[in-house]
Protein backbone atom coordinates (compact mmCIF):
# COMPACT_ATOMS: atom_id res chain seq x y z
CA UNK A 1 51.17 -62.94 -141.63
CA UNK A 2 52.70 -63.34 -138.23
CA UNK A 3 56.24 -63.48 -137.98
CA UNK A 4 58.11 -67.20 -137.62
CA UNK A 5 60.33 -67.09 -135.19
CA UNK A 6 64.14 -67.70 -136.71
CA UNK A 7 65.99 -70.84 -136.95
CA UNK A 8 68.24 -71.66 -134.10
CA UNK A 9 72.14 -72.73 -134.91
CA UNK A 10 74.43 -75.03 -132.61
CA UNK A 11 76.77 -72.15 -132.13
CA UNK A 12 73.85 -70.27 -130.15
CA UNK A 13 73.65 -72.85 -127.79
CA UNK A 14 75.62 -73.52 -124.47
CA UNK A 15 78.56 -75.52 -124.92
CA UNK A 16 77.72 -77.88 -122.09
CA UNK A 17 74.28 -78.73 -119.91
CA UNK A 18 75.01 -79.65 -116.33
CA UNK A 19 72.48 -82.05 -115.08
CA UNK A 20 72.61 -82.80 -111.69
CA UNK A 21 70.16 -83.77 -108.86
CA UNK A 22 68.59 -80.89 -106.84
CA UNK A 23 68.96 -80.69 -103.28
CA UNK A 24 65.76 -79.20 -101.58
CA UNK A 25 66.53 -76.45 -99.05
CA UNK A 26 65.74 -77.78 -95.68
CA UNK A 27 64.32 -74.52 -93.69
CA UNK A 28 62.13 -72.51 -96.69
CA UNK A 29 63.40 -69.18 -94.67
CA UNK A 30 67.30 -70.27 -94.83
CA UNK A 31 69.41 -68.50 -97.46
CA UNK A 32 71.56 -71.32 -96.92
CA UNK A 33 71.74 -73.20 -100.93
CA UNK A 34 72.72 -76.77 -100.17
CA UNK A 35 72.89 -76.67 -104.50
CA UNK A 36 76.17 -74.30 -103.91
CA UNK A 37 78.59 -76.72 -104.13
CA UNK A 38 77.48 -77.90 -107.69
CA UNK A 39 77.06 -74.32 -108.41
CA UNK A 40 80.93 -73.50 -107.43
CA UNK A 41 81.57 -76.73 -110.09
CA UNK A 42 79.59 -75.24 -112.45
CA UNK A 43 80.80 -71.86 -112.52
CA UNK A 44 85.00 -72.79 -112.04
CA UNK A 45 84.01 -75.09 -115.57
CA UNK A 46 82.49 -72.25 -117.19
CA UNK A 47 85.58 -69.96 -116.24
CA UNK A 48 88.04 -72.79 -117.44
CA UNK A 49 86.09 -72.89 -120.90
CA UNK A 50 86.33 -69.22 -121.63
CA UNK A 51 89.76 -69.14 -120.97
CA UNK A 52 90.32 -72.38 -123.07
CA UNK A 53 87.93 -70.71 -126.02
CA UNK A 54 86.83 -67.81 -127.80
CA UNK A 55 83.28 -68.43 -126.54
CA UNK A 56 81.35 -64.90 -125.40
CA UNK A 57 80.62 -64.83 -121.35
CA UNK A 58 77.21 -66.65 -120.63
CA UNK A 59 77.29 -69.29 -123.49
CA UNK A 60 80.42 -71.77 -122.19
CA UNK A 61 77.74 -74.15 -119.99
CA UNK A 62 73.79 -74.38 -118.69
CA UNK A 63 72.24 -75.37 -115.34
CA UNK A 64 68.89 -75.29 -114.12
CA UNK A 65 68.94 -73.77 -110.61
CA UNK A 66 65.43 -73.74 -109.84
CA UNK A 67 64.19 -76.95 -108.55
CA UNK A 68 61.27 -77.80 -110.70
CA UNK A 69 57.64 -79.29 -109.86
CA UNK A 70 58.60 -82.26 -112.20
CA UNK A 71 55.42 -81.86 -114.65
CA UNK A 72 56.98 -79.42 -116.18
CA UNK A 73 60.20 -77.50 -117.92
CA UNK A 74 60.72 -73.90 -118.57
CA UNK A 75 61.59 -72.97 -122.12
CA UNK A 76 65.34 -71.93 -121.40
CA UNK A 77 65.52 -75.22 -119.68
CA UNK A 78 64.22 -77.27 -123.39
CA UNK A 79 66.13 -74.74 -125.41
CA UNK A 80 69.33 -75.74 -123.96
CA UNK A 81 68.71 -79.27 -124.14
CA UNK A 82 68.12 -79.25 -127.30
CA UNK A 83 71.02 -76.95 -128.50
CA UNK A 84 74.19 -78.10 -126.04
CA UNK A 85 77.01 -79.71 -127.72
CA UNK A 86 77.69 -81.62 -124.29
CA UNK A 87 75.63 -83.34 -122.00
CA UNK A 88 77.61 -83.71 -118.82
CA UNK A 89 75.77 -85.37 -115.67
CA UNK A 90 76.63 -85.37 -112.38
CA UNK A 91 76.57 -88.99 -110.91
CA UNK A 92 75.65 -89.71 -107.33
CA UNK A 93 73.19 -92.06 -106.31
CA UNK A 94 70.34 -89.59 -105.47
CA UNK A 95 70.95 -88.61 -109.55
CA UNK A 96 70.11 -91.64 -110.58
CA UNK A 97 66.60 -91.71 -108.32
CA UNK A 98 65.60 -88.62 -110.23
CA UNK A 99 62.76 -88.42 -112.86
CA UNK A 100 63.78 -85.37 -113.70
CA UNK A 101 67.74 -85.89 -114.65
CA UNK A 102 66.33 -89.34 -116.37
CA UNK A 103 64.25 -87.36 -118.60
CA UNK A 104 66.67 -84.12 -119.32
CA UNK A 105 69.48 -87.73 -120.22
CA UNK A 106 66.42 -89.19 -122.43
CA UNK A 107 66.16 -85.68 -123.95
CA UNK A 108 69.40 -85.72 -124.96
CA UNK A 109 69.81 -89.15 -126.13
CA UNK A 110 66.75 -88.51 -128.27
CA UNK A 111 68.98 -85.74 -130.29
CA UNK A 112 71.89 -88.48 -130.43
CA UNK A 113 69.53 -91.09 -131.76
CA UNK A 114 67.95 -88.73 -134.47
CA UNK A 115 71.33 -87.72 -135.50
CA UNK A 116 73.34 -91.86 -135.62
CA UNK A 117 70.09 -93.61 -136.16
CA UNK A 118 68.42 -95.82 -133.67
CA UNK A 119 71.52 -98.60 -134.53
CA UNK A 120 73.76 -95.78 -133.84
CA UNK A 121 76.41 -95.86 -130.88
CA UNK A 122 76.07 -92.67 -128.36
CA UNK A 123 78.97 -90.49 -129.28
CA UNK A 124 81.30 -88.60 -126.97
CA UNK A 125 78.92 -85.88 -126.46
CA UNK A 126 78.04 -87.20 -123.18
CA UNK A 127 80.61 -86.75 -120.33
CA UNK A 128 79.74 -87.93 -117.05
CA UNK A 129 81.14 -86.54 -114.01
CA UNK A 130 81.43 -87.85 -110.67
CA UNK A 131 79.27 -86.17 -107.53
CA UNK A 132 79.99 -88.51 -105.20
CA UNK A 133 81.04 -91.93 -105.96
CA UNK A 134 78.69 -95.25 -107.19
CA UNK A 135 79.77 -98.31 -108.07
CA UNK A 136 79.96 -99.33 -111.85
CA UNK A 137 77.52 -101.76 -111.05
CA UNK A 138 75.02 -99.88 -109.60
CA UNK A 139 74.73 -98.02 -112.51
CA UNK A 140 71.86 -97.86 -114.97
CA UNK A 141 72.39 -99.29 -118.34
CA UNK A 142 72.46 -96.22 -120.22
CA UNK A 143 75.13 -95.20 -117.66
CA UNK A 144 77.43 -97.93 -118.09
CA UNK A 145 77.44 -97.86 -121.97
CA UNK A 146 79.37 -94.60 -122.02
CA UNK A 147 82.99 -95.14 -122.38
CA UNK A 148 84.87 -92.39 -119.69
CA UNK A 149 87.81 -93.17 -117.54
CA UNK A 150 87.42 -91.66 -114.21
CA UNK A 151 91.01 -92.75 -113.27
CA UNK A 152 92.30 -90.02 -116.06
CA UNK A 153 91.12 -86.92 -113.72
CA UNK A 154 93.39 -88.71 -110.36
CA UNK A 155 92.37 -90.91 -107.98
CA UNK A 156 91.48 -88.61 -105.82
CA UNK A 157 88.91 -87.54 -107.70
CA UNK A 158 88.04 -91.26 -108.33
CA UNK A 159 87.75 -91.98 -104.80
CA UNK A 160 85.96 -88.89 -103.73
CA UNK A 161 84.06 -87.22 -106.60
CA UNK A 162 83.80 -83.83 -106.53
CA UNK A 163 81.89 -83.27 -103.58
CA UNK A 164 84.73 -84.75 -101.92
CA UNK A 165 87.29 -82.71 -103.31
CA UNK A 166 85.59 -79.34 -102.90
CA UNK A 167 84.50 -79.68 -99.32
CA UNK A 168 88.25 -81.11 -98.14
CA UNK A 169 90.40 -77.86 -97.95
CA UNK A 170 93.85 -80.27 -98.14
CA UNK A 171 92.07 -81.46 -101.87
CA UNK A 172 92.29 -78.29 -103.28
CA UNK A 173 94.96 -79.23 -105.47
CA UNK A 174 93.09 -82.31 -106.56
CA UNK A 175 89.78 -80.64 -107.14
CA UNK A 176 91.59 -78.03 -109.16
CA UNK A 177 93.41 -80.93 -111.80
CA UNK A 178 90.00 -82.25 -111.99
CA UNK A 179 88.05 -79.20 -112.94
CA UNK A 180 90.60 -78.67 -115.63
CA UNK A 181 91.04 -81.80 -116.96
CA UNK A 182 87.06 -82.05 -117.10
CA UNK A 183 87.03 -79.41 -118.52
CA UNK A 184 89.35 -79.66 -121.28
CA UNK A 185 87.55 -83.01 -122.40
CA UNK A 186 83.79 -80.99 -122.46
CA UNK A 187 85.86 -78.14 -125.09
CA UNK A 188 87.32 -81.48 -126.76
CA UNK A 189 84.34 -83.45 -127.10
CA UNK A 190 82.48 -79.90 -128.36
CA UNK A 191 85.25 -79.61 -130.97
CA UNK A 192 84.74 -82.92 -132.71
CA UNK A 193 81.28 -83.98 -132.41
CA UNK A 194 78.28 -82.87 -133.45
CA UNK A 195 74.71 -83.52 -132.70
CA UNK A 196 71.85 -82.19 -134.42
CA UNK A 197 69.69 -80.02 -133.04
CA UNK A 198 66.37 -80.81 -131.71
CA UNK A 199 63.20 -79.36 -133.50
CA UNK A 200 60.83 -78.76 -131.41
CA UNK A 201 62.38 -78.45 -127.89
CA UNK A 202 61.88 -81.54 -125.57
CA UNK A 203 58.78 -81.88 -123.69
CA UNK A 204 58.62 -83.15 -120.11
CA UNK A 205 55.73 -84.90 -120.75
CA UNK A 206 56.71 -86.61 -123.88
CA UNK A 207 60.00 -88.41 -122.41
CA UNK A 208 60.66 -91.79 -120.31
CA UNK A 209 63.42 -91.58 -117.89
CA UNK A 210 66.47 -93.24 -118.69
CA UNK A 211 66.70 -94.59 -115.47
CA UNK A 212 64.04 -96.96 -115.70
CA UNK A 213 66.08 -99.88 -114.83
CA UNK A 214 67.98 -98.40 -111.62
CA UNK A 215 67.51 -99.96 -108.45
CA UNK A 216 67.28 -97.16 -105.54
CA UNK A 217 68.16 -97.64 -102.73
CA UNK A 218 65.90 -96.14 -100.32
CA UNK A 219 62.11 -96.38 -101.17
CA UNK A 220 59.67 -94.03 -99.64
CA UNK A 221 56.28 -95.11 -99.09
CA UNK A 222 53.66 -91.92 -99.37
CA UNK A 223 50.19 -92.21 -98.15
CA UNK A 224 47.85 -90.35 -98.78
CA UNK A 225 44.56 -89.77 -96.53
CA UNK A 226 42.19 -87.84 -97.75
CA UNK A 227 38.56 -88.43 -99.86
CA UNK A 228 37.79 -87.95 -103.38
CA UNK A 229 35.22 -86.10 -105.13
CA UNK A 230 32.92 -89.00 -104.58
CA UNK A 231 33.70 -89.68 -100.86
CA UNK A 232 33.16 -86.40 -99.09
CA UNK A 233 31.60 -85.93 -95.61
CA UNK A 234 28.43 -84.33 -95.45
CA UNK A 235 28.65 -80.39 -96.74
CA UNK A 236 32.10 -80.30 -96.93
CA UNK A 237 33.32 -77.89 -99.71
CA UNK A 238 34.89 -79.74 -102.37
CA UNK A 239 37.36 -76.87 -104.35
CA UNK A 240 40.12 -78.72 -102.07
CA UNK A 241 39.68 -82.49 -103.67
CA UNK A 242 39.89 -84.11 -106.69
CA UNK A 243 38.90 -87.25 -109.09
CA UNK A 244 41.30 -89.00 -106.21
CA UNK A 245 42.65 -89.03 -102.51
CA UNK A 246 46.33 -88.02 -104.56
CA UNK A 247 45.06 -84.72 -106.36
CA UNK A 248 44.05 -83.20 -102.91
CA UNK A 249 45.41 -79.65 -102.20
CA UNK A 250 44.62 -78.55 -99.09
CA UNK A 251 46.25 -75.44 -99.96
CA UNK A 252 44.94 -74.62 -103.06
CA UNK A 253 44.52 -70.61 -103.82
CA UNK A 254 43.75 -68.92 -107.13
CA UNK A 255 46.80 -70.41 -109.08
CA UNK A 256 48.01 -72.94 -106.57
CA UNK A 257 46.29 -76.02 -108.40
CA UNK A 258 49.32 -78.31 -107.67
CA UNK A 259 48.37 -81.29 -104.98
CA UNK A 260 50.21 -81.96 -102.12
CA UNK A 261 51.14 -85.00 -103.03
CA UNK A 262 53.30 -83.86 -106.36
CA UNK A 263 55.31 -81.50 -103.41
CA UNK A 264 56.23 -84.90 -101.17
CA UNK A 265 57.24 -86.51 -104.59
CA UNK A 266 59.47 -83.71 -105.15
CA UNK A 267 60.86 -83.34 -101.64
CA UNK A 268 61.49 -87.15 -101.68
CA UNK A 269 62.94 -87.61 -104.83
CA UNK A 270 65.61 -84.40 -104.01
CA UNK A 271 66.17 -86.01 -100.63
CA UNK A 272 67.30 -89.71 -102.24
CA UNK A 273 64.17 -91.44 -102.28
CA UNK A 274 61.92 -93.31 -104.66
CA UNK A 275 58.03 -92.20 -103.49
CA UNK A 276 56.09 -94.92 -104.34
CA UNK A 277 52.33 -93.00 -103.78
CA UNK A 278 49.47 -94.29 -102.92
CA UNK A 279 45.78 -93.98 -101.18
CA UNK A 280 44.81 -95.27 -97.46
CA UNK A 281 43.00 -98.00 -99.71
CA UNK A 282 46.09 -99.02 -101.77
CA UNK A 283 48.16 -99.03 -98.34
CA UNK A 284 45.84 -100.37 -95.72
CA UNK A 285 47.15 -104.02 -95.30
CA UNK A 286 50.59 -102.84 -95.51
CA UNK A 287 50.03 -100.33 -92.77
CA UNK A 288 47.75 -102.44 -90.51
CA UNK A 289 49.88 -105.94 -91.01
CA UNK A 290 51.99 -107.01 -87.96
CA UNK A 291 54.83 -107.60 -89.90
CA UNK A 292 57.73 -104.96 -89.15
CA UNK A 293 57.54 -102.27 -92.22
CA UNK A 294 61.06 -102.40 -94.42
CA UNK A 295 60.72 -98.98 -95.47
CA UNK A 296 60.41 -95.52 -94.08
CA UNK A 297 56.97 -94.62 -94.87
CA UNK A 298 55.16 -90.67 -94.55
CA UNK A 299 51.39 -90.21 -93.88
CA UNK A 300 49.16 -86.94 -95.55
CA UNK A 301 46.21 -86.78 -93.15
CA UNK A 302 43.60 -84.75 -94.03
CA UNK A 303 41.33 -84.07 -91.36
CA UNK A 304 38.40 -84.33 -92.29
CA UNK A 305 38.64 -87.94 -93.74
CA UNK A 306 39.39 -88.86 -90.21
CA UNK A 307 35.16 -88.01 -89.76
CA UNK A 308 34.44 -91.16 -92.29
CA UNK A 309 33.88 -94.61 -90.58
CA UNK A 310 35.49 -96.89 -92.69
CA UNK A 311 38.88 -94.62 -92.71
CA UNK A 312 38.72 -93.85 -89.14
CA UNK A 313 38.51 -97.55 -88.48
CA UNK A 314 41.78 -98.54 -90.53
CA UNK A 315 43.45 -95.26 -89.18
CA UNK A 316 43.07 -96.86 -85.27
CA UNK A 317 44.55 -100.11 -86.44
CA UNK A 318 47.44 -98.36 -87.89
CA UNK A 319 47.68 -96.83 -85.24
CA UNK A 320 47.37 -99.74 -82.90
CA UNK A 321 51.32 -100.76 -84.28
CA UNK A 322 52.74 -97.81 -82.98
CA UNK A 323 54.89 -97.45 -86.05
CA UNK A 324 57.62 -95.32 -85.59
CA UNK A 325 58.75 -95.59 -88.64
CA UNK A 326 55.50 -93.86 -90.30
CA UNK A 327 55.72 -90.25 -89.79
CA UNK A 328 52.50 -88.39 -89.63
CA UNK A 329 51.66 -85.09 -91.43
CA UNK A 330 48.58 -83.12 -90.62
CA UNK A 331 48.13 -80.08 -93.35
CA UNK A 332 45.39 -77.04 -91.28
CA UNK A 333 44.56 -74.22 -93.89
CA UNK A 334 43.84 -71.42 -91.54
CA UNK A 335 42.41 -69.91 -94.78
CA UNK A 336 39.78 -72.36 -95.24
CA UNK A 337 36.81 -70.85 -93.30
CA UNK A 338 35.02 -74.20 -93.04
CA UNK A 339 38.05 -75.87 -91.42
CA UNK A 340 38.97 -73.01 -89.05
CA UNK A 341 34.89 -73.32 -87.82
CA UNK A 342 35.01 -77.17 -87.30
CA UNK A 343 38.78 -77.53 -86.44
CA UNK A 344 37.40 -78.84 -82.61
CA UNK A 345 35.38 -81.75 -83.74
CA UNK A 346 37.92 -82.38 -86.48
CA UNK A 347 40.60 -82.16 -83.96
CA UNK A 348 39.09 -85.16 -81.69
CA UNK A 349 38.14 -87.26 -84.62
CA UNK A 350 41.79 -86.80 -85.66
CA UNK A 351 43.07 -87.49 -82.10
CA UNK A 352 41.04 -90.88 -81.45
CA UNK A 353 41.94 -92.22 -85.26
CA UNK A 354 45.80 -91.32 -84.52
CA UNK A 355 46.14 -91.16 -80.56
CA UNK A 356 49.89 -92.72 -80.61
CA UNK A 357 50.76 -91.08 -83.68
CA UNK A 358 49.79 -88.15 -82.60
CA UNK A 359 51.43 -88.03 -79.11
CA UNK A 360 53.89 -84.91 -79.54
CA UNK A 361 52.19 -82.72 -81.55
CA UNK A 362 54.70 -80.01 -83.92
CA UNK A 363 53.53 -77.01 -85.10
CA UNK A 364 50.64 -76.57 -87.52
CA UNK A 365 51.41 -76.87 -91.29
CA UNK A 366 49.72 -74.17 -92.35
CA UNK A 367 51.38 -73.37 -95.67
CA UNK A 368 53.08 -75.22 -98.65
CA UNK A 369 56.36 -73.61 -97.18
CA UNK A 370 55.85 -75.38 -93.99
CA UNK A 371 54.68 -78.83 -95.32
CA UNK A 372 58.30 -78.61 -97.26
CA UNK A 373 60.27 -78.28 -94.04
CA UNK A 374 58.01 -81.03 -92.10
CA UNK A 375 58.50 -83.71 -94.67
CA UNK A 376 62.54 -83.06 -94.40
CA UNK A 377 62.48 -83.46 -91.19
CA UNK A 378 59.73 -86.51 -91.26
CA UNK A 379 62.09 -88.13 -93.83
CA UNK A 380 65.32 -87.95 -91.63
CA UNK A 381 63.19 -89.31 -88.52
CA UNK A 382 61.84 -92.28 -90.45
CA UNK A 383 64.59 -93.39 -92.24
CA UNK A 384 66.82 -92.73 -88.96
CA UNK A 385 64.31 -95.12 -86.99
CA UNK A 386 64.96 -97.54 -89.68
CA UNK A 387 68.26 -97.43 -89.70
CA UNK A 388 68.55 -98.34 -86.13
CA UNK A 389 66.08 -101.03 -85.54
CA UNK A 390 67.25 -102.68 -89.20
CA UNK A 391 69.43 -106.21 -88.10
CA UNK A 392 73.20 -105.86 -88.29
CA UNK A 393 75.03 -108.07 -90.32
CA UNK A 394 78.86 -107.55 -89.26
CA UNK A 395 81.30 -109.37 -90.82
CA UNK A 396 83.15 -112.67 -90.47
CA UNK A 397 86.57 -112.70 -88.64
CA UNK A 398 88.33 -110.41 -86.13
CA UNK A 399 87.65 -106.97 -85.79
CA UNK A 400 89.98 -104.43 -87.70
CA UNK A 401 90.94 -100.94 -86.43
CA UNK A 402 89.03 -97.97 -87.13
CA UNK A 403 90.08 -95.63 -89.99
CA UNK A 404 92.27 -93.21 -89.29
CA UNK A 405 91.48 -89.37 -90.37
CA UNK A 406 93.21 -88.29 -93.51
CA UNK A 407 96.56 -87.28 -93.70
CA UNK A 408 97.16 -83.40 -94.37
CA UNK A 409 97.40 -83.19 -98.51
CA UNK A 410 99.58 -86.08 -100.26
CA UNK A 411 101.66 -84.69 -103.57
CA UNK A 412 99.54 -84.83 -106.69
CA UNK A 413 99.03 -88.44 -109.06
């Protein structure tokens, strides 16, 4: 008889889970974590709870560091979810846009709703922490049902968040009151409330998002240009396509099953966007209207569905708008032996579909690695060309002065 694996207990499980909103790196080479700043957070709570408790090292607080695929959690991530006595996220706007942090808050609510009943109030056991700041109202409904002063960790903090605080060397004094204080409420709200554990772990797959109702505010549309199973040109090799244009994966290699497409959500999403996805079909009148786009918007070309009549002809009147605002990503697997061999003919098909788009050629993307860097920096161009083309809408009334920088450090609230 195989051997059951034995039953957990609340007291082997972190004391609090961080969740916070992953930051992709923007080079894939830098060592550079734009995530450190969360992780100094992290680790100066974790210090504070040990001191404040008789925990062992390791088990005052959890955070995921890897950023995930989003189809997916690892076990450790589940376990933890489903064993923390605090669920603490870590509001900013770009939190709020992410599936992933609406899921792990769903996960946890779950556990909270199994233990009151579904009439039952969420307790304490989730303390929210600000990031950077976002008005009440902007918040998501779940959000603005928990009861949590900000005001009682200073107004600095308040004003600021903790981002704020921790890259402003004259906070210091602020950011340290506010680690404390948020950290005595997470041993606080540990010591008096209890939720029940959750048997099984969470699955990704099995949760909503929270989030369902938040508004972002900067929506991403994602084309996608390639052919289906069904749609191929003539003799080309289809282990690179799927049942549709959004599973293609140009760089797909033994294990590597995951379409392009899920890495641009994923890139998007990290970088405060909404992607909303879609095929040249689902986009064409959008991207061929004369109207003025009112999004940023990021094109996957694959190559060879430039060949195809019907997509080469709504690729030229794209093109014919001269959208800046579209930014244009061409994937080349020098791997694939049948694209290497026709990459001439596929490289003038692809010039007279996309001649303007086209005009200053980058480097090839020629790995998953370099698609990642090219959509962060397609991202910032598009929503950059937005930004200054978008009408102004100053305000009524004289001019006022300009801000003055900060003042070196004021005394404490």
């Amino acid at each position: 008889m195989p051997l059951q694996p034995a039953p957990r207990s609340p007291a082997q499980g972190p004391y609090f889970f961080l969740s916070y909103a992953h930051i992709p790196t923007h080079d894939p080479n830098s060592r550079n974590d734009p995530n450190r700043w969360v992780v100094k957070l992290f680790e100066d709570l974790c210090d504070h709870i040990i001191n404040m408790t008789n925990l062992p090292q390791g088990q005052a607080g959890f955070m995921d560091v890897d950023l995930r695929s989003g189809h997916l959690w690892p076990d450790r991530l589940a376990d933890a979810l489903a064993t923390c006595k605090v669920f603490v996220p870590l509001y900013s706007p770009r939190y709020f846009e992410s599936d992933q942090c609406g899921k792990e808050w769903a996960a946890f609510q779950q556990r909270v709703n199994n233990h009151t009943g579904p009439e039952g109030h969420l307790p304490e056991a989730i303390v929210p922490a600000l990031w950077s700041p976002i008005p009440p109202e902007r918040l998501p409904a779940v959000a603005q049902s928990i009861q949590f002063t900000h005001d009682v960790l200073g107004s600095r903090y308040r004003d600021e968040g903790f981002y704020g605080l921790v890259k402003i060397s004259a906070m210091r004094s602020h950011y340290q009151r506010a680690t404390m204080g948020l950290a005595k409420r997470i041993v606080e709200v540990a010591q008096r409330t209890h939720v029940g554990l959750m048997e099984p772990p969470p699955k990704y797959a099995d949760l909503r998002s929270a989030f369902d109702d938040y508004s972002p505010q900067r929506p991403l549309r994602v084309t996608v240009v390639a052919p289906d199973l069904t749609h191929l040109p003539a003799d080309r090799n289809p282990y690179y396509y799927g049942l549709t244009p959004e599973e293609w994966n140009p760089f797909r290699r033994g294990s590597n099953t995951r379409p392009l497409v899920s890495h641009a959500e994923e890139i998007a999403t990290a970088h405060g966007f909404l992607p909303e996805v879609g095929s040249l079909d689902d986009h064409a009148r959008l991207l061929t209207s004369p109207e003025r786009p009112d999004e940023p918007s990021v094109m996957l070309v694959d190559p060879w569905a430039t060949t195809g009549p019907d997509c080469h002809r709504t690729l030229r009147a794209f093109d014919r708008r001269n959208r800046q605002s579209v930014s244009v990503i061409v994937p080349w697997n020098h791997e694939d032996e049948q694209t290497v061999r026709d990459r001439p003919r596929l490289q003038r098909s692809l010039n007279s579909a996309l001649h303007n788009n086209l005009s200053e050629p980058g480097p090839d993307v020629t790995s998953v690695n370099a698609f990642r860097g090219a959509l962060s920096d397609a991202l910032g161009r598009a929503a950059n060309h937005l930004f200054k083309t978008a009408p102004a809408y100053p305000p009524e009334g004289e001019p006022t002065r300009r801000p003055r920088l900060m003042q070196p450090e004021d005394p404490d609230d």
